[in-house]
PDB file of N, CA and C in Angstrom:
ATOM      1  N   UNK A   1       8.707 -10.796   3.933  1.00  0.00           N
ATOM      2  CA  UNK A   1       8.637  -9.493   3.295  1.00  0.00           C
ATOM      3  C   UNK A   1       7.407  -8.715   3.784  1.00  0.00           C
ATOM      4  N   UNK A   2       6.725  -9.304   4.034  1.00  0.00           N
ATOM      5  CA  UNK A   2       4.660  -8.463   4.295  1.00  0.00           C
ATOM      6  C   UNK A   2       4.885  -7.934   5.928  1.00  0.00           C
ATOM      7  N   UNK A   3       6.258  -9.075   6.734  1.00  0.00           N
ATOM      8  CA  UNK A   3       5.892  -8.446   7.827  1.00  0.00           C
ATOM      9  C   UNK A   3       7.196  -7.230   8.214  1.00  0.00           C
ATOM     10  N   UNK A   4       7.749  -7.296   7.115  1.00  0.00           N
ATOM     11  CA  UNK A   4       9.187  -5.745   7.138  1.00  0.00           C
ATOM     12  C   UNK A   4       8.012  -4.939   7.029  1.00  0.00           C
ATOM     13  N   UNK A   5       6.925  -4.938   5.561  1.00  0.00           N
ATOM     14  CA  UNK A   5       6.589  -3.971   5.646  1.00  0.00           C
ATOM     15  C   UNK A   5       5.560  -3.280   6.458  1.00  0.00           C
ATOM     16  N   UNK A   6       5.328  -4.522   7.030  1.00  0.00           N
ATOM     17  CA  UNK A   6       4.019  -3.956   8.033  1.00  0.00           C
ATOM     18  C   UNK A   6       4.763  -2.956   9.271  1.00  0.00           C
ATOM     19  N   UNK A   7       6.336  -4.002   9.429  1.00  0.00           N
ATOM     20  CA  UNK A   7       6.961  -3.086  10.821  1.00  0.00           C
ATOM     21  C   UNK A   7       7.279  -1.716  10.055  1.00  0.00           C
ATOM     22  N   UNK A   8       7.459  -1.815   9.072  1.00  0.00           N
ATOM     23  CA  UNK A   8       8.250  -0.340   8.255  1.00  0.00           C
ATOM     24  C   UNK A   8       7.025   0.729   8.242  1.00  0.00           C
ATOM     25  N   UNK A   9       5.798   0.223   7.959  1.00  0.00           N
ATOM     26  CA  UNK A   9       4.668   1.143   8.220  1.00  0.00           C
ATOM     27  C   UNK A   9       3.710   1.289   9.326  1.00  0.00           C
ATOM     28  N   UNK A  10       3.944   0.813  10.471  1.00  0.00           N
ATOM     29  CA  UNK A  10       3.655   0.635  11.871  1.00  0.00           C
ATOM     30  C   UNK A  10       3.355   2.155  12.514  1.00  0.00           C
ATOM     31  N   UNK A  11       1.984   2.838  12.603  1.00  0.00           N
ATOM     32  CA  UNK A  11       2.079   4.048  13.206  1.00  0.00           C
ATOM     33  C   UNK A  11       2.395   5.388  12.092  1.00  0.00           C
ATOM     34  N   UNK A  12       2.764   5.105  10.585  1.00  0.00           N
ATOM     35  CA  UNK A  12       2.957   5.889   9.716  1.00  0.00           C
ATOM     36  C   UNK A  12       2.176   6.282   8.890  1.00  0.00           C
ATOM     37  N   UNK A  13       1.105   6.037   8.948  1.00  0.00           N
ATOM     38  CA  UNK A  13       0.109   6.363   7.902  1.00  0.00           C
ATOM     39  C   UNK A  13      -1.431   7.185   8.619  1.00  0.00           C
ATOM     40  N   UNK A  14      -1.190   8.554   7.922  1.00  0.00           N
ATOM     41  CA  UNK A  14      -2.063   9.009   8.362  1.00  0.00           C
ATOM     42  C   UNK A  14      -3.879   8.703   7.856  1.00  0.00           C
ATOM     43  N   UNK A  15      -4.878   8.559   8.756  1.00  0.00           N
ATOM     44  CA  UNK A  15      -5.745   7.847   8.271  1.00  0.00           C
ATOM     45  C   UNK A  15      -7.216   9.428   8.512  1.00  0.00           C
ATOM     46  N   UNK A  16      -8.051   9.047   7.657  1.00  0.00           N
ATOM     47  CA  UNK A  16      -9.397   9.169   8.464  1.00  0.00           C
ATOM     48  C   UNK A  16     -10.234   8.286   9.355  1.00  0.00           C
ATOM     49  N   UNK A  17     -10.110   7.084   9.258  1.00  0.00           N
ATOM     50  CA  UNK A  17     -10.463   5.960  10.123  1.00  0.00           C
ATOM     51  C   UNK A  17      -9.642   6.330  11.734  1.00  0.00           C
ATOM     52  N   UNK A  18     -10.798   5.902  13.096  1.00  0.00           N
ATOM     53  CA  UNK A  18     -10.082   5.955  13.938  1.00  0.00           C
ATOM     54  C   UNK A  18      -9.329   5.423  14.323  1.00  0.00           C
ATOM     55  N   UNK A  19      -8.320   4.226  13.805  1.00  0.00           N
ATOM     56  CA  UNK A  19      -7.194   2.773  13.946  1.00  0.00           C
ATOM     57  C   UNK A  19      -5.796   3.827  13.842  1.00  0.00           C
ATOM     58  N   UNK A  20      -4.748   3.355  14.313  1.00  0.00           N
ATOM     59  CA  UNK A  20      -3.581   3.335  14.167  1.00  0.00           C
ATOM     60  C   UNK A  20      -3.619   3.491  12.894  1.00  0.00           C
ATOM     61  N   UNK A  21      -2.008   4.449  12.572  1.00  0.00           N
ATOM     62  CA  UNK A  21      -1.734   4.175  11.001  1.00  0.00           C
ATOM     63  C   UNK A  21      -0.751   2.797  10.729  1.00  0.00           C
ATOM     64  N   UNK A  22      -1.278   1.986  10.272  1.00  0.00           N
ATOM     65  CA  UNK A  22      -0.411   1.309   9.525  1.00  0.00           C
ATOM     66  C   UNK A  22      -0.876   0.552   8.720  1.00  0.00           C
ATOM     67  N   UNK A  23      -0.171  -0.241   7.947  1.00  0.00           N
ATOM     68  CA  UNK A  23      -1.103  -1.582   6.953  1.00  0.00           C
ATOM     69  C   UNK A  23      -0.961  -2.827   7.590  1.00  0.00           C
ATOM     70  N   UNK A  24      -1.951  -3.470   7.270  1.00  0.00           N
ATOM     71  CA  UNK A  24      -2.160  -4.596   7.710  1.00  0.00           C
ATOM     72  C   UNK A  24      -1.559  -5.726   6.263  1.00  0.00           C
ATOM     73  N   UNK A  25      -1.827  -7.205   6.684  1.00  0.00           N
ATOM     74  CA  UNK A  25      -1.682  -8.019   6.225  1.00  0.00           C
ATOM     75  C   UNK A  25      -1.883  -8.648   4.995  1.00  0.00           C
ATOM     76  N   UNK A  26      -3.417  -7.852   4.307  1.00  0.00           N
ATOM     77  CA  UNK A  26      -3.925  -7.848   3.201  1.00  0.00           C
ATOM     78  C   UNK A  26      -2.775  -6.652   2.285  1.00  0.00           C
ATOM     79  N   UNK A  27      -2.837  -5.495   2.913  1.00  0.00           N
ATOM     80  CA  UNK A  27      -2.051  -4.521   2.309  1.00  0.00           C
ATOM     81  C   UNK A  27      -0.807  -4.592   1.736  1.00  0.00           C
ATOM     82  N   UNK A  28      -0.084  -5.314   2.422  1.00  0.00           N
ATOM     83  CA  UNK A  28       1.278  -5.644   2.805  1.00  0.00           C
ATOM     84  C   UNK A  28       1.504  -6.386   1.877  1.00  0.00           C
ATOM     85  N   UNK A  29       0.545  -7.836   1.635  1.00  0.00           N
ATOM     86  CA  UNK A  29       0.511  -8.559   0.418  1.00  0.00           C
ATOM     87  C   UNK A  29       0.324  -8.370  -0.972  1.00  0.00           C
ATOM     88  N   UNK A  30      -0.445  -7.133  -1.188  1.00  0.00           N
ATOM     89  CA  UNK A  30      -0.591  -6.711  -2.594  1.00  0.00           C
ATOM     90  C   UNK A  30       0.211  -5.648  -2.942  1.00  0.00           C
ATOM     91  N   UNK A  31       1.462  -5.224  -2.063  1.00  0.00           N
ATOM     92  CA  UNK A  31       2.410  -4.467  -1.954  1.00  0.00           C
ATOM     93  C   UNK A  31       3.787  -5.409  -2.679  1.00  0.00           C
ATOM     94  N   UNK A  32       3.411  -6.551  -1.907  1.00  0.00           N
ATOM     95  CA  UNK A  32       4.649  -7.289  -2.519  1.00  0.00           C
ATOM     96  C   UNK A  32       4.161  -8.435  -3.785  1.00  0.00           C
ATOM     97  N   UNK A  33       2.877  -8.168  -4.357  1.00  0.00           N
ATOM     98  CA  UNK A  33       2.462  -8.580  -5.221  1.00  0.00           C
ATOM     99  C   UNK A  33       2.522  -7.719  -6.093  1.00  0.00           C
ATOM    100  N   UNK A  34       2.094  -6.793  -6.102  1.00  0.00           N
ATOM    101  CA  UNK A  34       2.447  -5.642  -7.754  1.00  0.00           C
ATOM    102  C   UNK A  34       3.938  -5.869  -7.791  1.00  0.00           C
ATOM    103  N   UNK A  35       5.028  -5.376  -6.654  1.00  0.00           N
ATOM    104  CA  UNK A  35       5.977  -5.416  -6.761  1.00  0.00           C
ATOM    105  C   UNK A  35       6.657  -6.775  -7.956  1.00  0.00           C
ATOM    106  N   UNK A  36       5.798  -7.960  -7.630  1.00  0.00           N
ATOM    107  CA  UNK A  36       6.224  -9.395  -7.954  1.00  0.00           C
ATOM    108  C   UNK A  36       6.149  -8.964  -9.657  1.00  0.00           C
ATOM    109  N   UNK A  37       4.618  -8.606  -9.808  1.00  0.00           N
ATOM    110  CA  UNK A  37       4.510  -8.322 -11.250  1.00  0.00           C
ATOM    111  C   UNK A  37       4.708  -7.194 -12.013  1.00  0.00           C
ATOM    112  N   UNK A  38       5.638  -5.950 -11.274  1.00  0.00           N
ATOM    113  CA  UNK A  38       6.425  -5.079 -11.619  1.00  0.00           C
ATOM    114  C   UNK A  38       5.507  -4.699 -12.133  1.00  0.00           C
ATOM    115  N   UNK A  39       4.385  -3.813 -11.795  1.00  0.00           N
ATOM    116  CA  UNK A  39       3.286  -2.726 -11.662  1.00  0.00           C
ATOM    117  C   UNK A  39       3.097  -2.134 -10.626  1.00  0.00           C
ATOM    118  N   UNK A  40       2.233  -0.813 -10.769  1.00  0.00           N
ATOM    119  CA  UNK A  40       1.721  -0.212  -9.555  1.00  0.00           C
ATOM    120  C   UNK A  40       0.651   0.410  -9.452  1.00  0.00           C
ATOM    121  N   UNK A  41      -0.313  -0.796 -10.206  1.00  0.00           N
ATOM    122  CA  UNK A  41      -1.658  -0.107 -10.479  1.00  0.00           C
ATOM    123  C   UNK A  41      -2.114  -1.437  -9.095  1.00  0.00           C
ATOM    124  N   UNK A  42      -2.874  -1.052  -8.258  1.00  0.00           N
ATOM    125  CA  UNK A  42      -4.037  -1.549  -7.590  1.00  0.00           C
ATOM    126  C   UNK A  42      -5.898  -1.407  -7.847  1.00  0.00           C
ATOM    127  N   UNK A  43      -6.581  -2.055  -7.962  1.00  0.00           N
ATOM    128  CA  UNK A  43      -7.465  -1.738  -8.088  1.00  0.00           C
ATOM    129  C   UNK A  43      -8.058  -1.984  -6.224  1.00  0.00           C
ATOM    130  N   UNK A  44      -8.638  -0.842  -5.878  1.00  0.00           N
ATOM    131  CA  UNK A  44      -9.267  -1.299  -4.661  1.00  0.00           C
ATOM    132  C   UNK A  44      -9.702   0.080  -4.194  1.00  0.00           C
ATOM    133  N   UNK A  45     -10.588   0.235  -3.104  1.00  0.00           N
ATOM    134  CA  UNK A  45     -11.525   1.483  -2.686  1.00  0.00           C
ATOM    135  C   UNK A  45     -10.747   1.943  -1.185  1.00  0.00           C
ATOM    136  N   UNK A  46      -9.108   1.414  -0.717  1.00  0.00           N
ATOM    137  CA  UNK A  46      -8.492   1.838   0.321  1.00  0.00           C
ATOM    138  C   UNK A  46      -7.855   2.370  -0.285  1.00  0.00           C
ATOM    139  N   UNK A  47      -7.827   4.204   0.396  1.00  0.00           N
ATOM    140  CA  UNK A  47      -6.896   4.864   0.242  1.00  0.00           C
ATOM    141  C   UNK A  47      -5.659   4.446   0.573  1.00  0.00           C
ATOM    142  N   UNK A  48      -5.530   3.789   1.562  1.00  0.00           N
ATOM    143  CA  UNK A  48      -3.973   3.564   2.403  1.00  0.00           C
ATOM    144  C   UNK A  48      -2.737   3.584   1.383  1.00  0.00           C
ATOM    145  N   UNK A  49      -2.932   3.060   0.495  1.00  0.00           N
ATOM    146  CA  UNK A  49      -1.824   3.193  -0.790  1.00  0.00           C
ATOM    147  C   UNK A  49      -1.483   4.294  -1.065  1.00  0.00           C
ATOM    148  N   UNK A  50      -1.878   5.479  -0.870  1.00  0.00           N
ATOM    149  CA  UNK A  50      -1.232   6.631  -1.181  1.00  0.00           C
ATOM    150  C   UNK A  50       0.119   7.030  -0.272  1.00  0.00           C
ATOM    151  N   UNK A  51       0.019   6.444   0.848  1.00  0.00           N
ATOM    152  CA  UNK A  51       1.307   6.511   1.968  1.00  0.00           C
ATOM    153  C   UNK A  51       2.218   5.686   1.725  1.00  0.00           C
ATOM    154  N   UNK A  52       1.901   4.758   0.912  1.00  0.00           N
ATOM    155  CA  UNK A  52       2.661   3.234   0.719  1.00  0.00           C
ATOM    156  C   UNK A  52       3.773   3.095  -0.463  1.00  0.00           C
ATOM    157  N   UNK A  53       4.681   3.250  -0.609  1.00  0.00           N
ATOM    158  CA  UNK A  53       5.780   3.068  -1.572  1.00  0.00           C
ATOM    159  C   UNK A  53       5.802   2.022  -2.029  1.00  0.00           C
ATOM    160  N   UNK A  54       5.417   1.803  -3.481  1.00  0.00           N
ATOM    161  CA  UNK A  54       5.306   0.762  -4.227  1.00  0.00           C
ATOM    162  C   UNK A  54       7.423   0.007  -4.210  1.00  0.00           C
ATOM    163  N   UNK A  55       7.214  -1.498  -3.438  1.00  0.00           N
ATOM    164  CA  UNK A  55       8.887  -1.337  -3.804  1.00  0.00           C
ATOM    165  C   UNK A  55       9.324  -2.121  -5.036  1.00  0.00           C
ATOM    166  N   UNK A  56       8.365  -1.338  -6.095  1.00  0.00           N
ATOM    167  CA  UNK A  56       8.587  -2.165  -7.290  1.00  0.00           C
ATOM    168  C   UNK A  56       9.496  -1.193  -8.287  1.00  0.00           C
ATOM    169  N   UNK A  57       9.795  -0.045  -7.620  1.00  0.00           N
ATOM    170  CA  UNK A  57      10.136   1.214  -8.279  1.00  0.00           C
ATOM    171  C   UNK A  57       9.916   2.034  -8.881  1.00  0.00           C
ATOM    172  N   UNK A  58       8.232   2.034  -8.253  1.00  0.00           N
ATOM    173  CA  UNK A  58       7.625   3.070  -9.280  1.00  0.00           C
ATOM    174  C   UNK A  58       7.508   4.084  -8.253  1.00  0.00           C
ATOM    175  N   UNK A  59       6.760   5.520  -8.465  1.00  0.00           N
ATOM    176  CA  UNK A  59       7.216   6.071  -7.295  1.00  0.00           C
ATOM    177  C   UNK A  59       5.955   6.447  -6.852  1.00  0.00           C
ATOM    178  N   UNK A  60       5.213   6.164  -7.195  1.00  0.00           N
ATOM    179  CA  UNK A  60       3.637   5.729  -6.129  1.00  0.00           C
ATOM    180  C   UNK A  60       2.746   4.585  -7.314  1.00  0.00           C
ATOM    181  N   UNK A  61       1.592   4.388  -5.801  1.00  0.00           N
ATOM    182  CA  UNK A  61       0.605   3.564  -6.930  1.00  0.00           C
ATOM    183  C   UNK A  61      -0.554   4.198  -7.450  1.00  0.00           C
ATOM    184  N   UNK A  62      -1.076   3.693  -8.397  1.00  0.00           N
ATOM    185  CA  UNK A  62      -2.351   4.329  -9.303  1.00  0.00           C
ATOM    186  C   UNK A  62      -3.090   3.175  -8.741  1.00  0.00           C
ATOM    187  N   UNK A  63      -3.885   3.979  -8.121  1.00  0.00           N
ATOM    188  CA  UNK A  63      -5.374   2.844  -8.035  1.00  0.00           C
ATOM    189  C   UNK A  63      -6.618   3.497  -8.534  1.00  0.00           C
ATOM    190  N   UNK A  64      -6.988   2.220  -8.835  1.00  0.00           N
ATOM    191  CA  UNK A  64      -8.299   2.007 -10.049  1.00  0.00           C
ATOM    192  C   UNK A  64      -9.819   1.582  -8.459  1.00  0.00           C
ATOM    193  N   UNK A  65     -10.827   2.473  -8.955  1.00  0.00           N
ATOM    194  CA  UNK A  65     -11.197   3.520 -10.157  1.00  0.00           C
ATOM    195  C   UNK A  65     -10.756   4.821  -9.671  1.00  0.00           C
ATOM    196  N   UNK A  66      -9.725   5.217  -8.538  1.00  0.00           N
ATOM    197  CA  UNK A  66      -9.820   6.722  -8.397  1.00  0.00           C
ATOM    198  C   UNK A  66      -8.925   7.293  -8.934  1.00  0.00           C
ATOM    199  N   UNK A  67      -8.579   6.718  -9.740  1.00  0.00           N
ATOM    200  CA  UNK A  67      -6.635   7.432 -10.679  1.00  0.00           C
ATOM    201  C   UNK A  67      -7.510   7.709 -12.374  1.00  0.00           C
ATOM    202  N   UNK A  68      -8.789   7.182 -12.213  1.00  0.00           N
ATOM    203  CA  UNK A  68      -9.080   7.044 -13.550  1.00  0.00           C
ATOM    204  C   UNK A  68      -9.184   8.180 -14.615  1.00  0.00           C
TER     205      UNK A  68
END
């Protein structure tokens, strides 16, 4: 599942960092971890989640502390 979504977001995410857009491995995993626990709150200081479709069915994620 971490590596659909890594190919599914490969080059799609627009960044301020100079890297490619996409998520990596860490990302990918707490993507299909909220999903697991049917939330879509993240706590963490990467924007990248704002490009990222929670596929838990929510229709974005709230991350903590900048949703606060």
């Amino acid at each position: 599942a971490a590596a659909d979504l890594i190919e599914q977001y490969r080059g799609g995410i627009s960044r301020k960092r100079p890297k490619p857009g996409s998520i990596d491995l860490a990302d990918a995993m707490n993507v299909i971890t909220a999903a697991h626990k049917q939330t879509n709150v993240i706590i963490t200081a990467d924007q990248d989640y704002r490009w990222i479709a929670p596929t838990s069915g929510h229709t974005s994620f709230r991350l903590l502390p900048w949703d606060l």
